[in-house]
Protein backbone atom coordinates (compact mmCIF):
# COMPACT_ATOMS: atom_id res chain seq x y z
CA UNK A 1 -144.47 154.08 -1.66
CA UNK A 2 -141.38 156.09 -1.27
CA UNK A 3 -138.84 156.50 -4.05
CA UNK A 4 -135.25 154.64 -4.42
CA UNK A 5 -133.23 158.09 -4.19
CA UNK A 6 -135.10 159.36 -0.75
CA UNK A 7 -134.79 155.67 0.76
CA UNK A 8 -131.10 156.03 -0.42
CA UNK A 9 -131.15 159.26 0.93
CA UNK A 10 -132.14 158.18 4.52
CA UNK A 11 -129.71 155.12 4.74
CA UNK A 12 -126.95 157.18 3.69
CA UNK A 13 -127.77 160.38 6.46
CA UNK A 14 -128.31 157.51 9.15
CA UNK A 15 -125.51 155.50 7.85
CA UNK A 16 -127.86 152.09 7.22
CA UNK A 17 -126.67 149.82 4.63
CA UNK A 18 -129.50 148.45 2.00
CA UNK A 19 -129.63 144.87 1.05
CA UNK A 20 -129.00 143.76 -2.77
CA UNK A 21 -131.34 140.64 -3.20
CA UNK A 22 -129.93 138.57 -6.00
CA UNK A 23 -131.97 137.01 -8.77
CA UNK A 24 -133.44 133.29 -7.93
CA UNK A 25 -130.65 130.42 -7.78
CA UNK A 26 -127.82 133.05 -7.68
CA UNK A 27 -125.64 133.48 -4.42
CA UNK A 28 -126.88 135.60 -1.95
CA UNK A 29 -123.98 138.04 -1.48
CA UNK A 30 -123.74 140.47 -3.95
CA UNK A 31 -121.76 144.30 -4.22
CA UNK A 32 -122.77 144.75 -7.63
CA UNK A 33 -126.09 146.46 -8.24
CA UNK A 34 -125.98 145.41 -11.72
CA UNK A 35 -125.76 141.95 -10.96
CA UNK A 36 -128.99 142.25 -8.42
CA UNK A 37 -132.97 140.99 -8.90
CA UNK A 38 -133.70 143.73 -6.57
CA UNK A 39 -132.76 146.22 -3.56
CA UNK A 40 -134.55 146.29 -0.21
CA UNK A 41 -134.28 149.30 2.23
CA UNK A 42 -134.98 148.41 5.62
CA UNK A 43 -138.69 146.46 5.15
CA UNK A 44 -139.22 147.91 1.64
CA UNK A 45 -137.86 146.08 -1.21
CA UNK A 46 -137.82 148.16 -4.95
CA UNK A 47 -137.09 146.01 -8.09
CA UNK A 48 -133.71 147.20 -9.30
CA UNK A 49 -135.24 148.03 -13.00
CA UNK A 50 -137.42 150.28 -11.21
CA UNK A 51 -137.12 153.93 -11.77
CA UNK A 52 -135.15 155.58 -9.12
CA UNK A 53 -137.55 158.55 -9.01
CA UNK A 54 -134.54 161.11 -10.23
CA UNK A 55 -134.88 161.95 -13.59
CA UNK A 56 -135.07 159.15 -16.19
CA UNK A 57 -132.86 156.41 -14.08
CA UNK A 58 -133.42 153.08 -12.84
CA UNK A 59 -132.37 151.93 -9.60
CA UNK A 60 -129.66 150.14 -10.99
CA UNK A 61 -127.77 153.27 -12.47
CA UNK A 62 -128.21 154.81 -8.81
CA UNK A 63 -127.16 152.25 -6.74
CA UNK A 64 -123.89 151.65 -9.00
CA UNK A 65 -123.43 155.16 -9.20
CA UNK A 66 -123.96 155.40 -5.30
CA UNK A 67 -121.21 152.91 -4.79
CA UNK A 68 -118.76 154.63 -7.57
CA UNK A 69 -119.42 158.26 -5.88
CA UNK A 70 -115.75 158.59 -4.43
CA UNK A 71 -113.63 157.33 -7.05
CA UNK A 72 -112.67 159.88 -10.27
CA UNK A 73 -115.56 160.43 -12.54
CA UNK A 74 -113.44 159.47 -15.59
CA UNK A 75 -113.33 156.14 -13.80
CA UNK A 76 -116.86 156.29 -13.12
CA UNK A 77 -117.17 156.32 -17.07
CA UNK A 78 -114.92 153.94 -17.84
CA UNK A 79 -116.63 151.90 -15.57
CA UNK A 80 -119.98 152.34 -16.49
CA UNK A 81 -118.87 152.19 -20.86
CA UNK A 82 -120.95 149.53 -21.65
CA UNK A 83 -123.76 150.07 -19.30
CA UNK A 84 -127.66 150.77 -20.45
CA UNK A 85 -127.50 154.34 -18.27
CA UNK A 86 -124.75 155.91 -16.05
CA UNK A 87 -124.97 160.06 -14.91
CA UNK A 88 -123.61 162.61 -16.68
CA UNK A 89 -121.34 165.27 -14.83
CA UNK A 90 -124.17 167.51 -13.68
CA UNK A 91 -126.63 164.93 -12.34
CA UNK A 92 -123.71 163.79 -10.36
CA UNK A 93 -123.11 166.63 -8.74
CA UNK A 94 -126.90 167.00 -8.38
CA UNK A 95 -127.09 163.63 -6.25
CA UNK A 96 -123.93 163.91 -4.43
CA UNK A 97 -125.17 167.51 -2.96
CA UNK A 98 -129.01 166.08 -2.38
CA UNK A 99 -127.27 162.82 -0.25
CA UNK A 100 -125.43 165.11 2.14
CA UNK A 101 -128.24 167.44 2.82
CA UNK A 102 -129.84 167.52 6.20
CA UNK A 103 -133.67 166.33 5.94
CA UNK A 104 -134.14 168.65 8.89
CA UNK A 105 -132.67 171.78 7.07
CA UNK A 106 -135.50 174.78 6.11
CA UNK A 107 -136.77 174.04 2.36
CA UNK A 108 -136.90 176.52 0.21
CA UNK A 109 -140.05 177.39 -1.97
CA UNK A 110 -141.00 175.06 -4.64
CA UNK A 111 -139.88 177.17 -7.63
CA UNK A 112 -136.19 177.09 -5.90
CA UNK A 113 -136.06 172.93 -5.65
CA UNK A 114 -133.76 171.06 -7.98
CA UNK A 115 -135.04 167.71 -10.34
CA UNK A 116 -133.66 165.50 -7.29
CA UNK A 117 -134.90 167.82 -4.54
CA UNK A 118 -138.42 167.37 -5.77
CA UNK A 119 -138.27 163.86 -5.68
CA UNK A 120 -136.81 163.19 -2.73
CA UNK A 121 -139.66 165.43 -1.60
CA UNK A 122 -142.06 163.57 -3.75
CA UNK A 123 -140.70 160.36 -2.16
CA UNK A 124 -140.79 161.10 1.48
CA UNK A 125 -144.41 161.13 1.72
CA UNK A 126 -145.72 164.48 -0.73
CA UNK A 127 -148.51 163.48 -3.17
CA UNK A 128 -149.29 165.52 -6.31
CA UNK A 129 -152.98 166.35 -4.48
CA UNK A 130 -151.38 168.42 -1.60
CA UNK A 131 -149.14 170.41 -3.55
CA UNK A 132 -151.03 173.93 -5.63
CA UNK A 133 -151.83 173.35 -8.85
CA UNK A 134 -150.46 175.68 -11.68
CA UNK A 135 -153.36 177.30 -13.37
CA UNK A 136 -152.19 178.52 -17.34
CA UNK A 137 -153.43 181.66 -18.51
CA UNK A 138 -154.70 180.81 -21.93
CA UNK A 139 -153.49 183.71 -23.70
CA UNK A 140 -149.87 183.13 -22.02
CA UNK A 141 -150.67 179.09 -23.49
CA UNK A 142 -151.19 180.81 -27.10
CA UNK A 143 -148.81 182.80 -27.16
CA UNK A 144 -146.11 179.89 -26.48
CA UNK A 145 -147.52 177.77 -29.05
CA UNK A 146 -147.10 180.82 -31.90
CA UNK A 147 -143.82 181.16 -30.75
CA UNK A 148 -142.78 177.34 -30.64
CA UNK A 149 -144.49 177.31 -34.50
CA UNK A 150 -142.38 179.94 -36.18
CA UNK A 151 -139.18 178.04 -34.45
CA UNK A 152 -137.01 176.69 -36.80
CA UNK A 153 -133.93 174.56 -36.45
CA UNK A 154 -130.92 176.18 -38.47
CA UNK A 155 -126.42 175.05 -38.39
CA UNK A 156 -123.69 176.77 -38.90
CA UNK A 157 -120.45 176.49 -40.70
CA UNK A 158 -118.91 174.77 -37.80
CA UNK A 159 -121.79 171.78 -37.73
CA UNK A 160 -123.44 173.38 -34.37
CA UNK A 161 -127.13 174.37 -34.53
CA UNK A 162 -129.32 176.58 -32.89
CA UNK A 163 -133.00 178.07 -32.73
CA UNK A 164 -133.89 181.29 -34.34
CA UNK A 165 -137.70 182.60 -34.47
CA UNK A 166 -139.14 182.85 -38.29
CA UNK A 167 -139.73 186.56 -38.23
CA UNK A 168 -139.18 189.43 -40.42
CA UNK A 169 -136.03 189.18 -41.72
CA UNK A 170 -132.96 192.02 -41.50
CA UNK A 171 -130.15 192.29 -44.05
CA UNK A 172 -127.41 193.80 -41.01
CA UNK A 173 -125.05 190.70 -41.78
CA UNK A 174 -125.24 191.04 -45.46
CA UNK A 175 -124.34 194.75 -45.42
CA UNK A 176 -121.34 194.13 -42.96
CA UNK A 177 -120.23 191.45 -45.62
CA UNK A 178 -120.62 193.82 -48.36
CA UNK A 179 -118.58 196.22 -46.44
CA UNK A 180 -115.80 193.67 -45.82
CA UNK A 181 -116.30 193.08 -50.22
CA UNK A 182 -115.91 196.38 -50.84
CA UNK A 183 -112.89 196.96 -48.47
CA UNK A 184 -111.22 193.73 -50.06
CA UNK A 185 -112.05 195.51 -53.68
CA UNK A 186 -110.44 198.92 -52.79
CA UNK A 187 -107.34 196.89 -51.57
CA UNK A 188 -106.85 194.61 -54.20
CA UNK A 189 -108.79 196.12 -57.58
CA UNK A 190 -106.38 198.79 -58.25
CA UNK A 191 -103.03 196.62 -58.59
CA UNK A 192 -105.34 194.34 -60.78
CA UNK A 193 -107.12 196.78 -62.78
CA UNK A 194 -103.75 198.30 -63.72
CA UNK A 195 -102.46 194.68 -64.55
CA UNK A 196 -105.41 194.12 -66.83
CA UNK A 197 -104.84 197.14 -68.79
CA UNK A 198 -101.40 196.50 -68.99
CA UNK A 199 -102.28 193.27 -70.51
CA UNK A 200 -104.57 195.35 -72.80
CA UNK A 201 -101.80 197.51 -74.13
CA UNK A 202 -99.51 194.77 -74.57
CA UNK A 203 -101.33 193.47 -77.57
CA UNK A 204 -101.56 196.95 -79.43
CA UNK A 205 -98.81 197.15 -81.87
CA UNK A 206 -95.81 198.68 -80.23
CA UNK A 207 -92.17 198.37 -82.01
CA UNK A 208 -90.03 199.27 -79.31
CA UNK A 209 -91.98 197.21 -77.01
CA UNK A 210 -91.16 194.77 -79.45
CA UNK A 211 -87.56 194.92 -79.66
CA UNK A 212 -87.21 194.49 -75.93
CA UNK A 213 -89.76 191.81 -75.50
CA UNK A 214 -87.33 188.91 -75.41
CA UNK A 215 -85.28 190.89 -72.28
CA UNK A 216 -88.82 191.88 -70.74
CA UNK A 217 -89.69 187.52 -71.18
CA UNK A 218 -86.77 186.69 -69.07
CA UNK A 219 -87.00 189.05 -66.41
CA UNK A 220 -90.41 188.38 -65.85
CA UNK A 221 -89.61 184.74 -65.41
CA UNK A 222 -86.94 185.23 -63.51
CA UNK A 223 -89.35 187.39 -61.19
CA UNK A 224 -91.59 184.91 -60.32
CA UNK A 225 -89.89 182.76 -58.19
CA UNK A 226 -88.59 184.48 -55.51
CA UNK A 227 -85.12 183.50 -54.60
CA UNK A 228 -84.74 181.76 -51.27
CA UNK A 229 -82.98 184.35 -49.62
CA UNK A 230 -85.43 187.06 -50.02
CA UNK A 231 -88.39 185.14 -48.25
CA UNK A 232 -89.22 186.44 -45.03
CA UNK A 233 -89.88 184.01 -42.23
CA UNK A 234 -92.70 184.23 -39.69
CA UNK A 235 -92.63 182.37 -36.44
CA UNK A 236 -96.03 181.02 -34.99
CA UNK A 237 -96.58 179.03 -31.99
CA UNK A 238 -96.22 174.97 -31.68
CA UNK A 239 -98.87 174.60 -29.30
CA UNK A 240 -102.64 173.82 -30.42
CA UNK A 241 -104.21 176.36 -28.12
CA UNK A 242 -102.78 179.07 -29.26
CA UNK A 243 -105.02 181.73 -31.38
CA UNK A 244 -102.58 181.43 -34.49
CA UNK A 245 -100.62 178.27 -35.56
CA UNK A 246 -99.45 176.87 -39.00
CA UNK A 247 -102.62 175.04 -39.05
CA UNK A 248 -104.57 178.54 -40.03
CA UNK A 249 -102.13 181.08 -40.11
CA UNK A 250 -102.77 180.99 -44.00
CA UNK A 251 -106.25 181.27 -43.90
CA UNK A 252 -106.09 184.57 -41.49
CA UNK A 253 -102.77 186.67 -42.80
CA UNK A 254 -103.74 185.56 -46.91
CA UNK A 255 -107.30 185.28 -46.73
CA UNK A 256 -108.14 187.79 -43.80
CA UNK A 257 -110.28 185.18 -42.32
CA UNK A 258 -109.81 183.70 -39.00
CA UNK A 259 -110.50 180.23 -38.60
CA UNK A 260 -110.22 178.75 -34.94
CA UNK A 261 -107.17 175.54 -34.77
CA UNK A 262 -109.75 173.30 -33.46
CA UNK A 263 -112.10 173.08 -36.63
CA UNK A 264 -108.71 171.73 -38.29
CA UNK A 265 -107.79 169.24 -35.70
CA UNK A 266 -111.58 167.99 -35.29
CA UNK A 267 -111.33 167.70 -39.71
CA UNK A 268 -108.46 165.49 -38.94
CA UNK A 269 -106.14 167.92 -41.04
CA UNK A 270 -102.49 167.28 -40.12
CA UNK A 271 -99.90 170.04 -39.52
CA UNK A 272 -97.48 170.50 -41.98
CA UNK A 273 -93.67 171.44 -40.60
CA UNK A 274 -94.13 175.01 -42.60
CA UNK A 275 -96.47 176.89 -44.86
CA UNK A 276 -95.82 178.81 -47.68
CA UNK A 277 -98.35 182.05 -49.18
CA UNK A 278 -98.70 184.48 -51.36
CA UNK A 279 -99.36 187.95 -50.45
CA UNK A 280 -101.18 190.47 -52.26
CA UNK A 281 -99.76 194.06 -51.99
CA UNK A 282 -101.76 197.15 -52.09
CA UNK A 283 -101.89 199.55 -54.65
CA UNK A 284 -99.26 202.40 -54.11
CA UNK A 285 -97.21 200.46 -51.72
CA UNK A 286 -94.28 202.03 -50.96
CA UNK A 287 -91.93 198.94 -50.80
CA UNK A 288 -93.18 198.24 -54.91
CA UNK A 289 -92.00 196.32 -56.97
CA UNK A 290 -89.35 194.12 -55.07
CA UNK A 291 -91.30 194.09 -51.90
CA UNK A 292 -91.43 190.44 -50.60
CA UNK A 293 -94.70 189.00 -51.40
CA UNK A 294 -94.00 185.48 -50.74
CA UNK A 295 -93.77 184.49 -46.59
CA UNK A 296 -92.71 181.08 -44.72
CA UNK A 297 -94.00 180.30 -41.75
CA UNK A 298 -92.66 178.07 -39.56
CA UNK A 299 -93.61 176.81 -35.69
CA UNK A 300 -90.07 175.20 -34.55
CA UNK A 301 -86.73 177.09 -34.31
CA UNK A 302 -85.47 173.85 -35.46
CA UNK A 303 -87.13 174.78 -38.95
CA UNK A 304 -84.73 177.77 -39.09
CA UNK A 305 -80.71 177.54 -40.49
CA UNK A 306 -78.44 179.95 -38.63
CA UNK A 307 -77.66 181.61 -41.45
CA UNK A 308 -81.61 182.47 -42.22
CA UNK A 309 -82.82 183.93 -38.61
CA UNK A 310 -81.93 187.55 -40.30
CA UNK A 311 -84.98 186.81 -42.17
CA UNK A 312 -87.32 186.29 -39.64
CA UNK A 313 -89.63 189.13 -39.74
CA UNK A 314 -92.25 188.28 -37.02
CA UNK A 315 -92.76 186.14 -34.18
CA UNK A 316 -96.59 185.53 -32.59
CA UNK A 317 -96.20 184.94 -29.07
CA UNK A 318 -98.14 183.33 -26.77
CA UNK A 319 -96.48 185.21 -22.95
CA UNK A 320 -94.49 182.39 -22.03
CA UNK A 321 -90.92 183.03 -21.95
CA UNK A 322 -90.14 179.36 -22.14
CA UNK A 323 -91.38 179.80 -26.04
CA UNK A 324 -87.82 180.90 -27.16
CA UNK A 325 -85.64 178.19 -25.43
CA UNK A 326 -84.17 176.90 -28.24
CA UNK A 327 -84.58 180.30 -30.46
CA UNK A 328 -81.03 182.18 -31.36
CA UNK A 329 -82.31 185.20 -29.22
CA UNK A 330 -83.69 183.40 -26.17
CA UNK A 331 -83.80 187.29 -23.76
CA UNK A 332 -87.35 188.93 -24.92
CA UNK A 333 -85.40 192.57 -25.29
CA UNK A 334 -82.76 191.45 -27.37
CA UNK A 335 -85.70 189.22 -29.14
CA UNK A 336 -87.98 191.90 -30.14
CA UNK A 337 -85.34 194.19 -31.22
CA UNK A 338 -84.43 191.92 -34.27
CA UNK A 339 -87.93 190.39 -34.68
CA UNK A 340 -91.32 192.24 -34.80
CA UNK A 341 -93.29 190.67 -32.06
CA UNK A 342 -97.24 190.06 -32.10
CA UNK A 343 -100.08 187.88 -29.89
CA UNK A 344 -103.00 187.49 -31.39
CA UNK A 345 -105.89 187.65 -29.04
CA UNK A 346 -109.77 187.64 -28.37
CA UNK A 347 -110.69 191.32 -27.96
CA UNK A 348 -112.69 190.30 -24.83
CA UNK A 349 -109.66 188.67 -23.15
CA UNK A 350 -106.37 190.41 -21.46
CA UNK A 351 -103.25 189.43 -22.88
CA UNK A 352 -101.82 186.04 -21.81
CA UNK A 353 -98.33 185.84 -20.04
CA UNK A 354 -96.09 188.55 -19.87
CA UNK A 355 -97.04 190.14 -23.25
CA UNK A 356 -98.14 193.26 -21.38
CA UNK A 357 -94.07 193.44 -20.23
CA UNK A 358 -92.68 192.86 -23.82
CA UNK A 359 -92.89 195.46 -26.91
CA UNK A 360 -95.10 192.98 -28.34
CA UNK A 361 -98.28 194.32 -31.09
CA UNK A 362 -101.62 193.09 -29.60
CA UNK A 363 -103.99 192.55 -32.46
CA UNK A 364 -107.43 191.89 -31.39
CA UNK A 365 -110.41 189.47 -33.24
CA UNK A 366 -113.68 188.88 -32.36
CA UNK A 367 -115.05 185.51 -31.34
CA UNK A 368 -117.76 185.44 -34.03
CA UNK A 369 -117.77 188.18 -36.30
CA UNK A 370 -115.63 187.73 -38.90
CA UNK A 371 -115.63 190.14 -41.14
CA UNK A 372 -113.87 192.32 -38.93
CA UNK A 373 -110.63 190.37 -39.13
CA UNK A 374 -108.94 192.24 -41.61
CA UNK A 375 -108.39 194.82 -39.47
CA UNK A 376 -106.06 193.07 -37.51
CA UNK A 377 -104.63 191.72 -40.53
CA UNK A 378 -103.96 194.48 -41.56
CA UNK A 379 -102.59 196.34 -38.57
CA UNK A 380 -99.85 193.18 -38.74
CA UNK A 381 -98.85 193.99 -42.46
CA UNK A 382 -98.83 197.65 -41.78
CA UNK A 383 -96.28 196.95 -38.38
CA UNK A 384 -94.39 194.32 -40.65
CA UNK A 385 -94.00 196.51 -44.10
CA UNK A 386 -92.57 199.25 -41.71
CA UNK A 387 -90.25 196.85 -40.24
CA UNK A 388 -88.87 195.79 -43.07
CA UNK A 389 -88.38 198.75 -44.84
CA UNK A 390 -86.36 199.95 -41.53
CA UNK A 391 -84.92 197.70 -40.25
CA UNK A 392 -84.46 194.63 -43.40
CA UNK A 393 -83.53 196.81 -46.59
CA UNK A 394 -79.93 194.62 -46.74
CA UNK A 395 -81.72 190.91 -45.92
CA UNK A 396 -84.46 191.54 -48.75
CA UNK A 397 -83.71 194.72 -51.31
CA UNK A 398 -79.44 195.15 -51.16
CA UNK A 399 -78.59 192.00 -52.34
């Protein structure tokens, strides 16, 4: 007997309606496919629990899906929410172009049909006897079944998993990261290697040291809180999309480790209105000792008194000039001459907007290698320490 979907397939090219038969003691008009015992096509009646010969559906999911095909999908799902099946996207669009095919159009080889092509095929009269018969080669059969043995399952940081073949195993990945501990090391060891033997020579016996240790006490505490007014501010985009917001702008410029907005908003992890760090500087910078180390960043303009905006430092910018409505410099020239301006990108994507028009920095990540990111952190410290000791020397040292 033929198949639901090429019976389906010939009412709707000849434009014949099918019959929904409802169940026994029911009345006999029914548009609801869900509601019906069964589903008769001219003289051939199919049960409507019966499988529909595409894929894994009944009749029922293909008749209600038939009769759904030209509102929105979105409504089709709504619609179909607490249904036993209903078609994703792609079987959708799989149906839709096998119903408005002409029957009398050339086929093309078997190896070129689709899931529903074949059964509409299989349906319109084909039987599994006619049709060639693949014959395996049994070393090609071994081979497959060594391969699908040494498969294993493994995840990722990010809860996705994957298949990887159990074979010999290379250390690449663990070299790269102990080139990315090494760089970190060179960076950071020398400032605390000199702090720890400073700490050393502190507790040998020293009697001038002595005499001045109550002055040395309360400059150092005065030191570690930064006042207010020598905190420069950085400016991130508001919107969720963008590469860098205050969701994990801490993670990337204080961590050198970019980690994409959506993991956040997928944690649940709210946004705070601004976000405060701690930078560490390198050894022999040339800005030492009352370089700024601490940064706020902030996503809103609104965030920002008038009387602070000559401590705004940076600005990442997404290429949409509508970013700096409500900013005190609102024209991108005038913008970028008081501000250091920066979009942070995908290295295999162009820049968005009109950042190719503005003197913006383009610093570019990879999509999944991360221990590359410090680079482009620190191509934005290098641009920002220069900036500062240029253009900010009366906002953050003369004061």
């Amino acid at each position: 007997m033929a198949s639901a979907i090429s019976l389906l397939h010939k009412c709707h090219v000849s434009k014949t309606p099918y019959v929904l038969v409802p169940p026994p003691g029911e009345p006999t008009s029914l548009t609801d496919p869900r509601l019906a015992a069964a589903v008769r096509f001219g003289d051939v009646q199919i049960d409507i629990s019966a499988p529909s010969g595409f894929k894994d559906y009944d009749v029922k999911c293909l008749l209600h899906f038939y009769q759904s095909r030209d509102i929105p999908f979105t409504d089709y799902v709504k619609a179909s929410a607490d249904d036993a099946q209903s078609l994703n996207f792609m079987d959708r669009k799989e149906v839709l172009a096998l119903l408005e095919s002409d029957p009398d159009a050339p086929r093309k080889d078997a190896g070129g049909l689709s899931s529903a092509k074949r059964a509409l095929d299989g349906g319109a009269g084909g039987s599994d006897a006619k049709r060639p018969r693949l014959v395996l080669d049994p070393k090609d059969v071994a081979f497959a079944k060594e391969v699908k043995a040494r498969e294993r399952i493994i995840s990722n940081d990010y809860g996705t998993t994957s298949l990887r073949v159990a074979t010999k195993q290379t250390f690449t990945s663990l070299i790269e990261l102990a080139k990315k501990c090494m760089a970190d090391k060179h960076r950071k060891g020398p400032a605390q290697s000199g702090s720890t033997r400073a700490h050393a020579d502190s507790r040998r016996p020293n009697p001038a040291q002595a005499s001045r240790s109550q002055s040395q006490a309360k400059s150092s505490s005065r030191s570690k809180a930064a006042p207010e007014s020598r905190i420069p501010i950085i400016i991130v985009p508001s919107v969720p999309t963008a590469r860098l917001t205050l969701w994990n702008v801490k993670q990337f410029l204080a961590e050198t480790t970019y980690v994409p907005t959506q993991k956040f908003i997928d944690d649940g992890t709210p946004k705070s209105v601004s976000v405060r760090f701690e930078r560490q500087l390198r050894a022999g910078h040339q800005g030492m000792p009352k370089f700024p180390t601490t940064y706020q960043v902030v996503d809103s303009p609104d965030n920002i008194k008038p009387e602070d905006w000559p401590r705004v430092v940076a600005a990442f910018v997404t290429g949409q000039s509508w970013q700096f409505g409500r900013w005190k410099y609102k024209d991108p020239s005038q913008l970028f001459s008081k501000i250091k301006g920066f979009c942070l990108k995908y290295g295999d994507e162009p820049a968005p907007g009109d950042v190719d028009k503005w003197p913006v920095t383009k610093l570019d990540i990879s999509r999944g290698i991360r221990h590359n990111d410090y680079n482009a952190v620190n191509k934005f410290w290098d641009h920002v320490d220069a900036f500062i000791l240029r253009d900010k020397r009366k906002v953050f040292f003369d004061q």
